[in-house]
N, C-alpha and C. Protein backbone atom coordinates (compact mmCIF):
# COMPACT_ATOMS: atom_id res chain seq x y z
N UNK A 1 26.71 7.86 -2.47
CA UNK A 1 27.81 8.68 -2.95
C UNK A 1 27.28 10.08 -3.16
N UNK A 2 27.89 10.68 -2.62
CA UNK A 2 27.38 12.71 -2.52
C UNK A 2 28.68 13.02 -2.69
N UNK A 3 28.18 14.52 -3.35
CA UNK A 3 29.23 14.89 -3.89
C UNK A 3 28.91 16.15 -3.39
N UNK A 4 29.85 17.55 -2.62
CA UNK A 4 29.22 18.74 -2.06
C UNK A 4 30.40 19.88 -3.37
N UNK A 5 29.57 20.21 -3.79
CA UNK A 5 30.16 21.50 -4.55
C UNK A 5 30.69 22.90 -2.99
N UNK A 6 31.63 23.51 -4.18
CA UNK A 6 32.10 24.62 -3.40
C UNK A 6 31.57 25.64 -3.70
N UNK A 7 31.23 25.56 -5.15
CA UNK A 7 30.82 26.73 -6.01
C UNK A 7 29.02 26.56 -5.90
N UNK A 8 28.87 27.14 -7.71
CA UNK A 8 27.15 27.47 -7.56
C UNK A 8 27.13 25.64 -8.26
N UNK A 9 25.54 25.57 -8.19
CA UNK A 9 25.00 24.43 -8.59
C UNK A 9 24.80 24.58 -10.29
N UNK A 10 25.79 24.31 -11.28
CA UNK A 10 25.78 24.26 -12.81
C UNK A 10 25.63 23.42 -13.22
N UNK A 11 25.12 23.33 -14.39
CA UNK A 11 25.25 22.34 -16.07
C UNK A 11 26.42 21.37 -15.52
N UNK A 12 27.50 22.28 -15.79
CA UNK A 12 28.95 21.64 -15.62
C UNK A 12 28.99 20.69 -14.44
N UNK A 13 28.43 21.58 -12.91
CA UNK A 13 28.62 21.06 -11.79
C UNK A 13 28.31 19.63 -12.04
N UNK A 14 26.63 19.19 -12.32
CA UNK A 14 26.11 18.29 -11.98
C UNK A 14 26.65 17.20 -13.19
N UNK A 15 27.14 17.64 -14.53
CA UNK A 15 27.73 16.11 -15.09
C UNK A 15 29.16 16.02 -14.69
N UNK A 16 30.07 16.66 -13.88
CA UNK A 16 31.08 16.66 -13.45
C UNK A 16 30.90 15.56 -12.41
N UNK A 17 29.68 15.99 -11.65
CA UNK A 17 29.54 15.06 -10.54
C UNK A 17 29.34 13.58 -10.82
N UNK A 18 28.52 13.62 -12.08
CA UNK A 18 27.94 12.39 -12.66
C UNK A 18 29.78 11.37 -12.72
N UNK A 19 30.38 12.59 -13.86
CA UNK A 19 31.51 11.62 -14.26
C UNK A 19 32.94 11.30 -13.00
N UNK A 20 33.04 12.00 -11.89
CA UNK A 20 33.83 11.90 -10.73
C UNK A 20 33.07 9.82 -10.19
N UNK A 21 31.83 10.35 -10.01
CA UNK A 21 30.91 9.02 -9.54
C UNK A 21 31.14 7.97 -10.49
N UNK A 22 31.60 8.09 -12.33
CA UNK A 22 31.64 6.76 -12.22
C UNK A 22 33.04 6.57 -12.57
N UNK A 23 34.05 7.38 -12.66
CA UNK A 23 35.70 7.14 -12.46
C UNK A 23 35.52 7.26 -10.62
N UNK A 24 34.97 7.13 -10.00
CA UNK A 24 35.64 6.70 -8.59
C UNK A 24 34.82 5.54 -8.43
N UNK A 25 33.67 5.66 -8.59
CA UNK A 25 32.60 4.40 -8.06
C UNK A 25 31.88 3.64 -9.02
N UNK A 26 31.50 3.57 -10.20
CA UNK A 26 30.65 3.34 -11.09
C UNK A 26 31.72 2.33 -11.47
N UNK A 27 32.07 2.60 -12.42
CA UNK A 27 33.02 1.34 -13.28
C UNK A 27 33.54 0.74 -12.73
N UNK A 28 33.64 0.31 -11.56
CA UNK A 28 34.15 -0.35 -10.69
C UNK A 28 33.24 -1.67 -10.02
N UNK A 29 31.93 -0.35 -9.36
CA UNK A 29 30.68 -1.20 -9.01
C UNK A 29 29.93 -2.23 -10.53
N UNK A 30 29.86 -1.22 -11.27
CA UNK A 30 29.23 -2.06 -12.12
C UNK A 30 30.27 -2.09 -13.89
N UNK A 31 31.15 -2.97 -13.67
CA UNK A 31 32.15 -3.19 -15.14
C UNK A 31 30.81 -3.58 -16.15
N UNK A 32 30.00 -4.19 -16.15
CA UNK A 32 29.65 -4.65 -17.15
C UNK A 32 28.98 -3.15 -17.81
N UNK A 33 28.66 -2.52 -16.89
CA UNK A 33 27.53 -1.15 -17.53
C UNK A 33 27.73 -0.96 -19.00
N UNK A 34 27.03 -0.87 -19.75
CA UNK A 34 26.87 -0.38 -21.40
C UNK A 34 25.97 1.13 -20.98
N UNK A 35 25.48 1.33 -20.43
CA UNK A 35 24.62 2.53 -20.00
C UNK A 35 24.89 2.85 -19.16
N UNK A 36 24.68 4.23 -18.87
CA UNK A 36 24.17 4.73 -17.67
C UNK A 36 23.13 5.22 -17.33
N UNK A 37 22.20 5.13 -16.22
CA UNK A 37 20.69 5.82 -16.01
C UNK A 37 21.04 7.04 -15.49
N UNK A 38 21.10 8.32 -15.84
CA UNK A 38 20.74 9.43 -14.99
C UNK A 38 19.75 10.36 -14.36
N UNK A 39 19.25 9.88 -13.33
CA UNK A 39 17.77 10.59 -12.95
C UNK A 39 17.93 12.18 -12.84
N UNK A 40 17.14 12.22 -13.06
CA UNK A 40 17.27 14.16 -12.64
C UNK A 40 15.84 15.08 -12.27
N UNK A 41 15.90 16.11 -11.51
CA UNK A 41 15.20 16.54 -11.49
C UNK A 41 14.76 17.32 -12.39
N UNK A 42 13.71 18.13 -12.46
CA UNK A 42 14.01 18.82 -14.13
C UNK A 42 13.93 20.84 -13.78
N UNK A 43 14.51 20.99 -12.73
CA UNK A 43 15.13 22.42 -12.63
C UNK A 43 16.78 22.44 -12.32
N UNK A 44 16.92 23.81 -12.41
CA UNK A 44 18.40 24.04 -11.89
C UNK A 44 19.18 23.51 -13.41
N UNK A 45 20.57 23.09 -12.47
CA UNK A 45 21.72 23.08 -13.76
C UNK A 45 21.76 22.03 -14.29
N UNK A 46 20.61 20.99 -14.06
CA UNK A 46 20.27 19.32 -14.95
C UNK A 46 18.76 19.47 -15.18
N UNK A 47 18.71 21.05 -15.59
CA UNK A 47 16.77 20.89 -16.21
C UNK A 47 17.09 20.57 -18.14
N UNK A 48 15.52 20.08 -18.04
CA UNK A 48 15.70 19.50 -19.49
C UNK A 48 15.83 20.13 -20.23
N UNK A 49 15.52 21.55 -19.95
CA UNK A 49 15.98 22.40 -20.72
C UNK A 49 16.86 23.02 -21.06
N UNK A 50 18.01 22.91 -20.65
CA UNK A 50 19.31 23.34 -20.15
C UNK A 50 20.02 22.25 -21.44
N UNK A 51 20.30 23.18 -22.20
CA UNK A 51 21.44 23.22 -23.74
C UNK A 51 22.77 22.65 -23.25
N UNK A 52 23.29 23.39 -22.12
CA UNK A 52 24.32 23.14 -21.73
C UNK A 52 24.24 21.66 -20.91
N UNK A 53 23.79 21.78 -20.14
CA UNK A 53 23.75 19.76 -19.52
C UNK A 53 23.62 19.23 -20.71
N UNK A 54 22.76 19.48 -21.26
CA UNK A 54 22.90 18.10 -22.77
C UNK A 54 24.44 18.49 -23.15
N UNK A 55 24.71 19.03 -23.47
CA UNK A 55 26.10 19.39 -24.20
C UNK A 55 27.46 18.18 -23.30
N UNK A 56 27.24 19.19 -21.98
CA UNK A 56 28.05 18.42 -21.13
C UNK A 56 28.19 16.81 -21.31
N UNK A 57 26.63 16.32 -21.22
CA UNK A 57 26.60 15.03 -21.23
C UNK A 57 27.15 14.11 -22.59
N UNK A 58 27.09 14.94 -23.17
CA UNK A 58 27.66 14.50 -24.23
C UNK A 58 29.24 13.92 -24.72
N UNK A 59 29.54 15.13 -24.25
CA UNK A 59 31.27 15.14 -23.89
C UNK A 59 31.49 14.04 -22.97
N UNK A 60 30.67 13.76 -21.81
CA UNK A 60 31.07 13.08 -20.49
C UNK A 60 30.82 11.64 -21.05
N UNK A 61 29.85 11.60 -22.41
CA UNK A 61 29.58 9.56 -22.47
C UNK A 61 30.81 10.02 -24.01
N UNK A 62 31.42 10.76 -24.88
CA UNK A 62 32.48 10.64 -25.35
C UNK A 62 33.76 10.06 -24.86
N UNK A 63 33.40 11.14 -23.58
CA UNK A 63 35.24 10.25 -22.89
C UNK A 63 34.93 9.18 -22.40
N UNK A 64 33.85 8.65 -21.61
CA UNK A 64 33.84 8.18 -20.61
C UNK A 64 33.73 6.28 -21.59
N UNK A 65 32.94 6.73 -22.76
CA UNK A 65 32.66 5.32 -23.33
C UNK A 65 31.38 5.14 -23.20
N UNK A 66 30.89 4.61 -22.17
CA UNK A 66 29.04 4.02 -22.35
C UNK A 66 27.95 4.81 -22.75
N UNK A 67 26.52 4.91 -23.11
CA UNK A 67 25.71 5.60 -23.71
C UNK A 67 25.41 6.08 -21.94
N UNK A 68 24.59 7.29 -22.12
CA UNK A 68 24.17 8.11 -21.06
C UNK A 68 23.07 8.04 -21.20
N UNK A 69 21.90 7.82 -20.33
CA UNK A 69 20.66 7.45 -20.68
C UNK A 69 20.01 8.70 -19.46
N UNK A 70 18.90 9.54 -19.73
CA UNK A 70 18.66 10.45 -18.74
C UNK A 70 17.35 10.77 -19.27
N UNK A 71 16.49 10.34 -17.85
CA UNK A 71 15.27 10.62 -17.35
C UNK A 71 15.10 11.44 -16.61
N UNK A 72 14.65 12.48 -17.03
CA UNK A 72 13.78 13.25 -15.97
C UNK A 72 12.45 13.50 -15.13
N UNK A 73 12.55 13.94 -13.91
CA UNK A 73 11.20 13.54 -13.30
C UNK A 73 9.90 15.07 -14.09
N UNK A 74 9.04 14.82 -14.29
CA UNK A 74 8.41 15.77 -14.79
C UNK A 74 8.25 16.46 -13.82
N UNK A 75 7.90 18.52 -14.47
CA UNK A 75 7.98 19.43 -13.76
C UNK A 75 7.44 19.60 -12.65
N UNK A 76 7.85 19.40 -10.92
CA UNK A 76 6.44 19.67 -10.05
C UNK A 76 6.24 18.44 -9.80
N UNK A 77 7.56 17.35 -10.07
CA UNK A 77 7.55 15.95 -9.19
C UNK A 77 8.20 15.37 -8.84
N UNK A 78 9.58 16.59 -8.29
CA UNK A 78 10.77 15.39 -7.66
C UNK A 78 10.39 15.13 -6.34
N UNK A 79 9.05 15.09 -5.99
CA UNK A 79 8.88 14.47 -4.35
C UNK A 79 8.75 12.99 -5.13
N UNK A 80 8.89 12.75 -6.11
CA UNK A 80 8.64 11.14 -6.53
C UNK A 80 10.53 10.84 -6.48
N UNK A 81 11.17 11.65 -6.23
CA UNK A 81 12.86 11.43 -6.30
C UNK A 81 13.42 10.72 -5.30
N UNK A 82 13.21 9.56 -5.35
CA UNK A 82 13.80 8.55 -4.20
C UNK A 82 15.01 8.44 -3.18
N UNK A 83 16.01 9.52 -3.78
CA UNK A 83 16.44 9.62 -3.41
C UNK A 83 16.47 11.09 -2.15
N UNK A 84 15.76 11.66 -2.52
CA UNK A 84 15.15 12.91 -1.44
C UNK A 84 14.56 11.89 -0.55
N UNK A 85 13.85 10.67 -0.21
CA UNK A 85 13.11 10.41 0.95
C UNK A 85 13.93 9.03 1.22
N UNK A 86 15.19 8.47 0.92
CA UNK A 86 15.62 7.61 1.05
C UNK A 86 16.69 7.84 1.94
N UNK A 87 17.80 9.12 1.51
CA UNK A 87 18.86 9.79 1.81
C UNK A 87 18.82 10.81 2.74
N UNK A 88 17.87 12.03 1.98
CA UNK A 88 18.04 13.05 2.59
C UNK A 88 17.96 13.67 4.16
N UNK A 89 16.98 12.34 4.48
CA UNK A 89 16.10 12.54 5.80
C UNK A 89 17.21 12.34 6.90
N UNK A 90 18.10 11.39 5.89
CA UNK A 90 19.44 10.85 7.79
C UNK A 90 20.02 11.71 7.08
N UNK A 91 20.47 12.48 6.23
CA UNK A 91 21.34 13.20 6.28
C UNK A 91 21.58 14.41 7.30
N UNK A 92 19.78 15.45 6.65
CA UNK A 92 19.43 16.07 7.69
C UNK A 92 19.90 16.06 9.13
N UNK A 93 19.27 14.70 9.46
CA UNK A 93 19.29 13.92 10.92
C UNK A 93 20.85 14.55 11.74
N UNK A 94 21.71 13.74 10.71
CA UNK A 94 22.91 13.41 11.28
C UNK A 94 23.75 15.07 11.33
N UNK A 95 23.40 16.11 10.36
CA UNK A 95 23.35 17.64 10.58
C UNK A 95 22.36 18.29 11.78
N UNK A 96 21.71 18.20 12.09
CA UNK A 96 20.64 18.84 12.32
C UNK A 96 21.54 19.54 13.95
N UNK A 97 21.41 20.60 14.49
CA UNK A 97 21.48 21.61 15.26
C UNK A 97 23.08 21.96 15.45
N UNK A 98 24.08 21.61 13.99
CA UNK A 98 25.39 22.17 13.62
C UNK A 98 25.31 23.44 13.17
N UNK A 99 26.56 24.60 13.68
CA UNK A 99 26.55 25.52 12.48
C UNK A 99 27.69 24.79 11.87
N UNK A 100 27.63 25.39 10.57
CA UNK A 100 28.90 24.99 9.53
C UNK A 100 30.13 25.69 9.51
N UNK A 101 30.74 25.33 9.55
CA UNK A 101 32.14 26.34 9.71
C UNK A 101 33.07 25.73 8.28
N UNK A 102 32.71 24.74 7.79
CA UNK A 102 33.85 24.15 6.69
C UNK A 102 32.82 23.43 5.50
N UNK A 103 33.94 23.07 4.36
CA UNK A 103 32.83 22.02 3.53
C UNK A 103 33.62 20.95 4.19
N UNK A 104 34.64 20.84 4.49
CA UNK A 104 34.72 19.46 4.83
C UNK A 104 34.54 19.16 6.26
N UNK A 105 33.90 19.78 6.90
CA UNK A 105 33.15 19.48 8.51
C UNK A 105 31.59 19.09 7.79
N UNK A 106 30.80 19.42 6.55
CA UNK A 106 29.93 19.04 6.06
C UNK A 106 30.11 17.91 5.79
N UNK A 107 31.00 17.57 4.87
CA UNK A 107 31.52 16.23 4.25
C UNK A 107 31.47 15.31 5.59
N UNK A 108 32.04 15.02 6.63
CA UNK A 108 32.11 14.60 7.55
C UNK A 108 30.63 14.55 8.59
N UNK A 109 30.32 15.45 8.41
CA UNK A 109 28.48 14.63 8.61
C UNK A 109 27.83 14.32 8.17
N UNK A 110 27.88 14.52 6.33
CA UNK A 110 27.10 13.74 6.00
C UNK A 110 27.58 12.08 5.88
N UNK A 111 28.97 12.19 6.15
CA UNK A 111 29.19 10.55 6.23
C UNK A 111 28.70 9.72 7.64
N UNK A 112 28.15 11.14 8.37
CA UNK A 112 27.74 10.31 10.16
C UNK A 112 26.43 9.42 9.51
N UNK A 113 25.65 9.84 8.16
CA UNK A 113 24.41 9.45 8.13
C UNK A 113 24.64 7.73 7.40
N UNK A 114 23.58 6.98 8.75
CA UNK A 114 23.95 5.94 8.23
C UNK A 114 22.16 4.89 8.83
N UNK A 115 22.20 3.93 8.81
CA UNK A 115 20.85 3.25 9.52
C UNK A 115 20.88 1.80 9.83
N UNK A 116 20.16 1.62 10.35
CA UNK A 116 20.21 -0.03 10.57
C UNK A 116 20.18 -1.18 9.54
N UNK A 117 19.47 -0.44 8.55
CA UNK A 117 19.85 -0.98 7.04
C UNK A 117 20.44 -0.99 5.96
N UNK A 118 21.65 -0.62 7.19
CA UNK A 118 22.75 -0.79 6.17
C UNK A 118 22.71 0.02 4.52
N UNK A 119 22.12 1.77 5.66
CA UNK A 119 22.83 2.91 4.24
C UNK A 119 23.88 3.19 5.07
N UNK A 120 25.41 4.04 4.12
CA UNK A 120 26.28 4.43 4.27
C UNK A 120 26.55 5.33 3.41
N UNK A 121 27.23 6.52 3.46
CA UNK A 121 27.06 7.54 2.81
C UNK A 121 28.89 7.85 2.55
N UNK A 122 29.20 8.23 1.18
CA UNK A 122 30.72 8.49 0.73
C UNK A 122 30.07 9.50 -0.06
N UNK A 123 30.81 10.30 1.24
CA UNK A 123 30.77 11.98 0.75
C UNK A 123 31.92 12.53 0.38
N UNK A 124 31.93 13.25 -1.20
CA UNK A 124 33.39 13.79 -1.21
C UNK A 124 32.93 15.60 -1.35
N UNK A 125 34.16 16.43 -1.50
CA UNK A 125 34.35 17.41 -1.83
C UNK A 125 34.57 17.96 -3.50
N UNK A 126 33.85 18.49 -4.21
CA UNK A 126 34.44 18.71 -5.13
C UNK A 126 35.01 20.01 -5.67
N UNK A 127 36.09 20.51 -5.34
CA UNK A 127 36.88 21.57 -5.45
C UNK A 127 35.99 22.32 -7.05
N UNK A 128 36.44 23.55 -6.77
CA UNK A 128 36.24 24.35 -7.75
C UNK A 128 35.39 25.51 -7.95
N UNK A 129 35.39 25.99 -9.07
CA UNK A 129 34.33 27.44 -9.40
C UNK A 129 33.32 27.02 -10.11
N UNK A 130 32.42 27.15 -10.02
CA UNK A 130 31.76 26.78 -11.05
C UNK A 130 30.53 27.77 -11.66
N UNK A 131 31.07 28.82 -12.19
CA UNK A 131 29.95 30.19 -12.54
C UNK A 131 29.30 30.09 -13.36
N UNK A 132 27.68 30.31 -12.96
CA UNK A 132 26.86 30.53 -13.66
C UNK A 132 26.82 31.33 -14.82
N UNK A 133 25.78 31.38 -16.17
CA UNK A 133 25.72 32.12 -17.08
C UNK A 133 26.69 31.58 -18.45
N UNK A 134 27.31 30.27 -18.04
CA UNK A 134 28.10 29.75 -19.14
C UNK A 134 26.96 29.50 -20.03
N UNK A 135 27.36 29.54 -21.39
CA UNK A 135 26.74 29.55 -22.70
C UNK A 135 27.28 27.98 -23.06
N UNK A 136 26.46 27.25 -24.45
CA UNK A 136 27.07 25.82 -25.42
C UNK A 136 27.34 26.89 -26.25
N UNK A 137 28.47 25.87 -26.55
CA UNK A 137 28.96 25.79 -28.17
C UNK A 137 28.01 26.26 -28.91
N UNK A 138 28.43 26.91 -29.99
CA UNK A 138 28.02 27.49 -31.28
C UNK A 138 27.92 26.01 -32.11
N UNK A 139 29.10 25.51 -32.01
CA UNK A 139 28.41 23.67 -33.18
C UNK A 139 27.29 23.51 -32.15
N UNK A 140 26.56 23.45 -31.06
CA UNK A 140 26.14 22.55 -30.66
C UNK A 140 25.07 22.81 -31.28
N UNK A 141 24.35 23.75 -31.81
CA UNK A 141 22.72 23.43 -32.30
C UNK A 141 22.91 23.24 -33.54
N UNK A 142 24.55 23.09 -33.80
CA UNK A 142 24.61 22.85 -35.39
C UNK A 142 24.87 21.03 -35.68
N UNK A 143 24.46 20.33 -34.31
CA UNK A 143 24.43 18.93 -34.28
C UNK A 143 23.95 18.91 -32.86
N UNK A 144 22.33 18.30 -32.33
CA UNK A 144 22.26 18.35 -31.76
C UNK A 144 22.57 17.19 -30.97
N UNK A 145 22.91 16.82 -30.18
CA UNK A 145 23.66 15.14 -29.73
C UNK A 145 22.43 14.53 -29.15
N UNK A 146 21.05 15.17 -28.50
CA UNK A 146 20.06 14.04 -27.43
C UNK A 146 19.86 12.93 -28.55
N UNK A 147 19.48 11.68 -28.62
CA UNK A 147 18.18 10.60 -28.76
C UNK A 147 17.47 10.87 -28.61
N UNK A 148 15.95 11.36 -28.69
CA UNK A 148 15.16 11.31 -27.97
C UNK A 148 13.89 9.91 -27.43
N UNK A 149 13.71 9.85 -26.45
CA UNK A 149 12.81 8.71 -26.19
C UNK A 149 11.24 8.57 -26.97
N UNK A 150 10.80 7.95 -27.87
CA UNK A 150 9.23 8.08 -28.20
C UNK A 150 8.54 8.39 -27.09
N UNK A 151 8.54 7.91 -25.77
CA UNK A 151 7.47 8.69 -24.57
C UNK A 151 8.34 9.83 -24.31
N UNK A 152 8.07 10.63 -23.74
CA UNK A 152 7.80 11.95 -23.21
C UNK A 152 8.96 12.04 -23.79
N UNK A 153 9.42 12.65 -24.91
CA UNK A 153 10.87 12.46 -25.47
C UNK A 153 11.42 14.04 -24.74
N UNK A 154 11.13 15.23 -24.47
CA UNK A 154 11.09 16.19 -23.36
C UNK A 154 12.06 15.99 -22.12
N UNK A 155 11.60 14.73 -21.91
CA UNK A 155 12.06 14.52 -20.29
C UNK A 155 12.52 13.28 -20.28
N UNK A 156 13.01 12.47 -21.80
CA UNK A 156 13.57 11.33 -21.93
C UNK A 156 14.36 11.03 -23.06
N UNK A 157 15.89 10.91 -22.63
CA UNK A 157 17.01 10.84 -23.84
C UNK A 157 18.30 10.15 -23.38
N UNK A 158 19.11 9.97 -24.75
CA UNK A 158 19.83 9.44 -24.49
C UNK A 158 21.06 10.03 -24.72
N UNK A 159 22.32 10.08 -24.76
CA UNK A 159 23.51 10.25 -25.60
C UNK A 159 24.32 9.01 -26.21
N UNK A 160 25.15 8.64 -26.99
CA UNK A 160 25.64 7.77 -27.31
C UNK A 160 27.28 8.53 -27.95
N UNK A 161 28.57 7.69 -27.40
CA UNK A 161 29.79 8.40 -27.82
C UNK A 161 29.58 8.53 -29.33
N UNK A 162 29.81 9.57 -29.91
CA UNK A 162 30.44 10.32 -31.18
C UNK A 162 31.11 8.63 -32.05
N UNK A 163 31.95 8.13 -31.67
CA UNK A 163 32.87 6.96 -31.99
C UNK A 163 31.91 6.02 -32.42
N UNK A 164 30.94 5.73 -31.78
CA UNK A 164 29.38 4.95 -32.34
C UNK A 164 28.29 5.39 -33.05
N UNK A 165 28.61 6.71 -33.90
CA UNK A 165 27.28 6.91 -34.10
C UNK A 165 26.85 6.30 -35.37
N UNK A 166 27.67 5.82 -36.26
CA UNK A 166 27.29 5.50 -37.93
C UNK A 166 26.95 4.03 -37.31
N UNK A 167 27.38 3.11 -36.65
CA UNK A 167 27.21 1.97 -35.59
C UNK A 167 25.50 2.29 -35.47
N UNK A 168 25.00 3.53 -35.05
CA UNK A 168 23.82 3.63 -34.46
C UNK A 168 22.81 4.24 -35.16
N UNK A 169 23.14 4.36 -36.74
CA UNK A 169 22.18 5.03 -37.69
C UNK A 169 22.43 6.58 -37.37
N UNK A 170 23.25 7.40 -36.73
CA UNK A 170 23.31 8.67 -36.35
C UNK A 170 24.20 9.67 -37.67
N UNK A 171 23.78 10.29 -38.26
CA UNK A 171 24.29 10.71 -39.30
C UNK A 171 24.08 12.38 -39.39
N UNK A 172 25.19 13.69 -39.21
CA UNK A 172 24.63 14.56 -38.99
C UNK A 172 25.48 15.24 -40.58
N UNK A 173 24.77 16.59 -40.89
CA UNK A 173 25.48 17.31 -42.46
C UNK A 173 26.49 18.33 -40.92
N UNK A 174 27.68 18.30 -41.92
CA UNK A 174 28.51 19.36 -41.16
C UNK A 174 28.76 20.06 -42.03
């Protein structure tokens, strides 16, 4: 499941993408989920440092219901990102000596990418703007929402909906 932005690559973009994937595909594929795993790389608009993706994610396991669970690959190692050497390579493939004239002539090759073992690729479009330089909330450092993980707690957290948190020992002064 790929998702091709129109706009720039944001905070917003990438948990937008997260939550499109599991209202079209996720809760569907997997009903039982209590979690979700989100891998990430740790630059761009899902680096760990990025105020705003935590923020986002936050909002996104509020509406959405299940806890958001998000690992990042440490700095200077998404060649360990499985999905770069699993995916990317037929994607390439199935592009390779096109010019582009559309996103959805993109969309449409990356669905050519496919293999004998049975990968298949559901590529959508996701409409919109999405401009850089957006700021969080003013509450947000006035409650910060991560978990953090005891290992590399940096590059390992969780969210859990707002609706669960006294449920989860989570107690903030407002």
């Amino acid at each position: 499941f790929m998702l091709l932005g129109e706009s720039s690559e944001t905070a917003r973009f990438a948990v937008e993408s997260v939550s499109s994937w599991w209202s079209l595909r996720g809760r569907f594929d997997y009903p039982e989920a209590a979690e979700l795993l989100r891998l990430a790389d740790s630059g761009g608009g899902c680096s760990y440092r990025c105020h705003l993706f935590k923020e986002q994610l936050q909002l996104l396991s509020d509406r959405s219901g299940p806890v958001v669970r998000v690992a990042h690959f440490p700095p200077g190692c998404s060649k360990w990102n499985y999905i770069e050497h699993r995916l990317f390579p037929h994607i390439t493939r199935a592009m390779s000596g096109t010019v582009f004239e559309s996103h959805e002539q993109v969309r449409q090759l990356m669905e050519r990418a496919t293999t004998k073992t049975g990968l298949t690729v559901d590529a959508r479009v996701r409409p919109g703007e999405y401009p850089t330089g957006e700021k969080v909330s003013p509450s947000y450092f006035e409650c910060p929402p991560a978990i953090h993980d005891p290992a590399m707690p940096d590059l390992n957290y969780q969210f859990v909906p707002r609706k669960f948190w006294s449920e989860w020992g989570i107690y903030w002064l407002n």
